[in-house]
C-alpha atoms as a PDB file:
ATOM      1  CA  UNK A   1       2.635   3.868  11.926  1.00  0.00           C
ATOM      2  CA  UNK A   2       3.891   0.490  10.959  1.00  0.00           C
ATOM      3  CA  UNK A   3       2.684  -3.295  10.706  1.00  0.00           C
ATOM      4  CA  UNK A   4       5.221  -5.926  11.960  1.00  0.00           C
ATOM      5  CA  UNK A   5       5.171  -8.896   9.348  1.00  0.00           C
ATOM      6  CA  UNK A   6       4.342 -12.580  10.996  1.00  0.00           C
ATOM      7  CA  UNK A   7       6.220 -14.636   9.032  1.00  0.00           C
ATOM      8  CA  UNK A   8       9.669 -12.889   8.610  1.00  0.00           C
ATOM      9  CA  UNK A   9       9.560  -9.609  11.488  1.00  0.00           C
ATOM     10  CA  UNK A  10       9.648  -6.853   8.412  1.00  0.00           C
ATOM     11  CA  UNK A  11       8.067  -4.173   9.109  1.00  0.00           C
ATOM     12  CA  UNK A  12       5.215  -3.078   6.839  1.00  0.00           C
ATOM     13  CA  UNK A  13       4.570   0.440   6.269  1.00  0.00           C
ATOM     14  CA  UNK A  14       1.140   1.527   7.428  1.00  0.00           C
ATOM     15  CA  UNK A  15      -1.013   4.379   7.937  1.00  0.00           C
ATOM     16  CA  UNK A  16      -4.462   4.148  10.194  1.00  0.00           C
ATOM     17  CA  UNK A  17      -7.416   3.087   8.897  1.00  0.00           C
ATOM     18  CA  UNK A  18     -10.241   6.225   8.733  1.00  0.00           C
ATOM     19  CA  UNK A  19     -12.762   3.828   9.952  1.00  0.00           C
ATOM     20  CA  UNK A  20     -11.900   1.614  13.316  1.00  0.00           C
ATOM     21  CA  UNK A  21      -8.050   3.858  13.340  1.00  0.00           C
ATOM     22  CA  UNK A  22      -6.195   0.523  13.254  1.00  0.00           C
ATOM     23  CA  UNK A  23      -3.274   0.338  10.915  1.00  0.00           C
ATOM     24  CA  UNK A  24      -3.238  -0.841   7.581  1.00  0.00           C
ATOM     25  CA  UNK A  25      -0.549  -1.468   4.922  1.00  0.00           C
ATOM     26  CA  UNK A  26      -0.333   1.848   2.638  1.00  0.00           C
ATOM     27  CA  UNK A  27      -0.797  -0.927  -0.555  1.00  0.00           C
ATOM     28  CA  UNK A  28      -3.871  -2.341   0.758  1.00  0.00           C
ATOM     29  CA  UNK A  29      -7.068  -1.809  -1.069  1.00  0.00           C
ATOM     30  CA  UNK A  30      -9.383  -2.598   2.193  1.00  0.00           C
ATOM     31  CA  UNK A  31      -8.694  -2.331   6.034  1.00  0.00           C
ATOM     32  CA  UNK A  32      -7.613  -5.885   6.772  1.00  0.00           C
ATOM     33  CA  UNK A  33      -9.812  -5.283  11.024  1.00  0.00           C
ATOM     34  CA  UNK A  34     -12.420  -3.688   9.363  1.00  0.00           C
ATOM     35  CA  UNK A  35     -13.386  -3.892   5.806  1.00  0.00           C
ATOM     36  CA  UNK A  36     -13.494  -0.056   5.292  1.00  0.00           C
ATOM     37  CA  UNK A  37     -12.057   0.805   1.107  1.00  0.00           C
ATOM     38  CA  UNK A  38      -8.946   3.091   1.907  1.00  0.00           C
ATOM     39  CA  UNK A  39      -7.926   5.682  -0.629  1.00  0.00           C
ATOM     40  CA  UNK A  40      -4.067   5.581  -0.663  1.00  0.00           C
ATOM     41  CA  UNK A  41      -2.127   8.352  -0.032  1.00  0.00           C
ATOM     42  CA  UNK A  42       0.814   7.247  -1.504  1.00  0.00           C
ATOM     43  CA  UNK A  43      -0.892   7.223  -5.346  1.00  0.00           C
ATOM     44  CA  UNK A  44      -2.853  10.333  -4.531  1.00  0.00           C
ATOM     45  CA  UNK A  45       0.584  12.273  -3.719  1.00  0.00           C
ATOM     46  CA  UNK A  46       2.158  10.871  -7.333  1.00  0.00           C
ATOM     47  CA  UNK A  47       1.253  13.181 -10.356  1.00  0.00           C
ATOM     48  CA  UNK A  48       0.402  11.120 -13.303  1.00  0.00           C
ATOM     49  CA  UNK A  49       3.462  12.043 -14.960  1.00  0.00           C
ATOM     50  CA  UNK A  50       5.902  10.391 -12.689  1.00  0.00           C
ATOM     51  CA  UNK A  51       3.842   7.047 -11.992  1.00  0.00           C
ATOM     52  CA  UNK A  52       5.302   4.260 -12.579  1.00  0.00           C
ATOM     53  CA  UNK A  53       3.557   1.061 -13.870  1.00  0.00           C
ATOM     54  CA  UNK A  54       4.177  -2.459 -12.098  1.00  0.00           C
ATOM     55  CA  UNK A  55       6.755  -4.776 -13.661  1.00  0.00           C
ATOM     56  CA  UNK A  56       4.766  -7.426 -12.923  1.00  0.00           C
ATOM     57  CA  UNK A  57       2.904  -8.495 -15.831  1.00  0.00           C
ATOM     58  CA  UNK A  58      -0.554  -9.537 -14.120  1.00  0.00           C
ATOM     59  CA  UNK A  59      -0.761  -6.379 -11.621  1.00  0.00           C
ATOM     60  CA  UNK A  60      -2.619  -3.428 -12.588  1.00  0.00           C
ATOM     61  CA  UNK A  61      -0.889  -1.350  -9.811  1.00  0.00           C
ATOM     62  CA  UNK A  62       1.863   1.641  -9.695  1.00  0.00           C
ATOM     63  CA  UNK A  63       4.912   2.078  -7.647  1.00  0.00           C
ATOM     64  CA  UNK A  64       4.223   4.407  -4.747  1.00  0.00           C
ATOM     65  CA  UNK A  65       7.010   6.582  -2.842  1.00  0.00           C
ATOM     66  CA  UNK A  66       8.283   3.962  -0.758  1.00  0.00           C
ATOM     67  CA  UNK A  67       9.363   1.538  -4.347  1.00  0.00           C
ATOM     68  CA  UNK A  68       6.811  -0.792  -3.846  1.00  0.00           C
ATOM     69  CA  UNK A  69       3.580  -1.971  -5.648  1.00  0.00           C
ATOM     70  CA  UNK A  70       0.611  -0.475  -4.205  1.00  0.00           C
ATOM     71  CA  UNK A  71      -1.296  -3.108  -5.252  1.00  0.00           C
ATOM     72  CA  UNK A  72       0.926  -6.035  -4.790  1.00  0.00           C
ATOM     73  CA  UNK A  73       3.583  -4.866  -2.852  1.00  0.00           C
ATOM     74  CA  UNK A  74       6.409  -5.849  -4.985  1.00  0.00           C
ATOM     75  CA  UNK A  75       9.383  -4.124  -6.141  1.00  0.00           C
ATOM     76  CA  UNK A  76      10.088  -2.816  -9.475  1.00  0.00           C
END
């Protein structure tokens, strides 16, 4: 499932939301429809041996399968 970006046409990947089943971004801490936490798959599926950290200084997040920050959604 994928989200289509607004400004630019990207597409964001996405997996449904438990809750109200609408998409959400796999990086996103909280449904943006709903509100409901989501758990991401992405950082469950990485062992803690192979995570790696956010090169952005101020970001406490890891980079998930797809190369980008789960938290921000940056690249390494």
């Amino acid at each position: 499932m994928n989200l289509t970006c607004e400004e630019c046409g990207a597409n964001i990947a996405s997996d449904e939301c438990e809750k109200c089943r609408l998409p959400a971004p796999l990086w996103a801490k909280f449904c943006p429809h709903c509100g409901q936490e989501l758990v991401s798959k992405q950082v469950s599926k990485l062992s803690k041996k192979k995570r790696q950290l956010c090169s952005d200084e101020s970001c406490i997040g890891i980079i998930g399968a797809d190369g980008l920050c789960v938290e921000c959604g940056k690249r390494p």
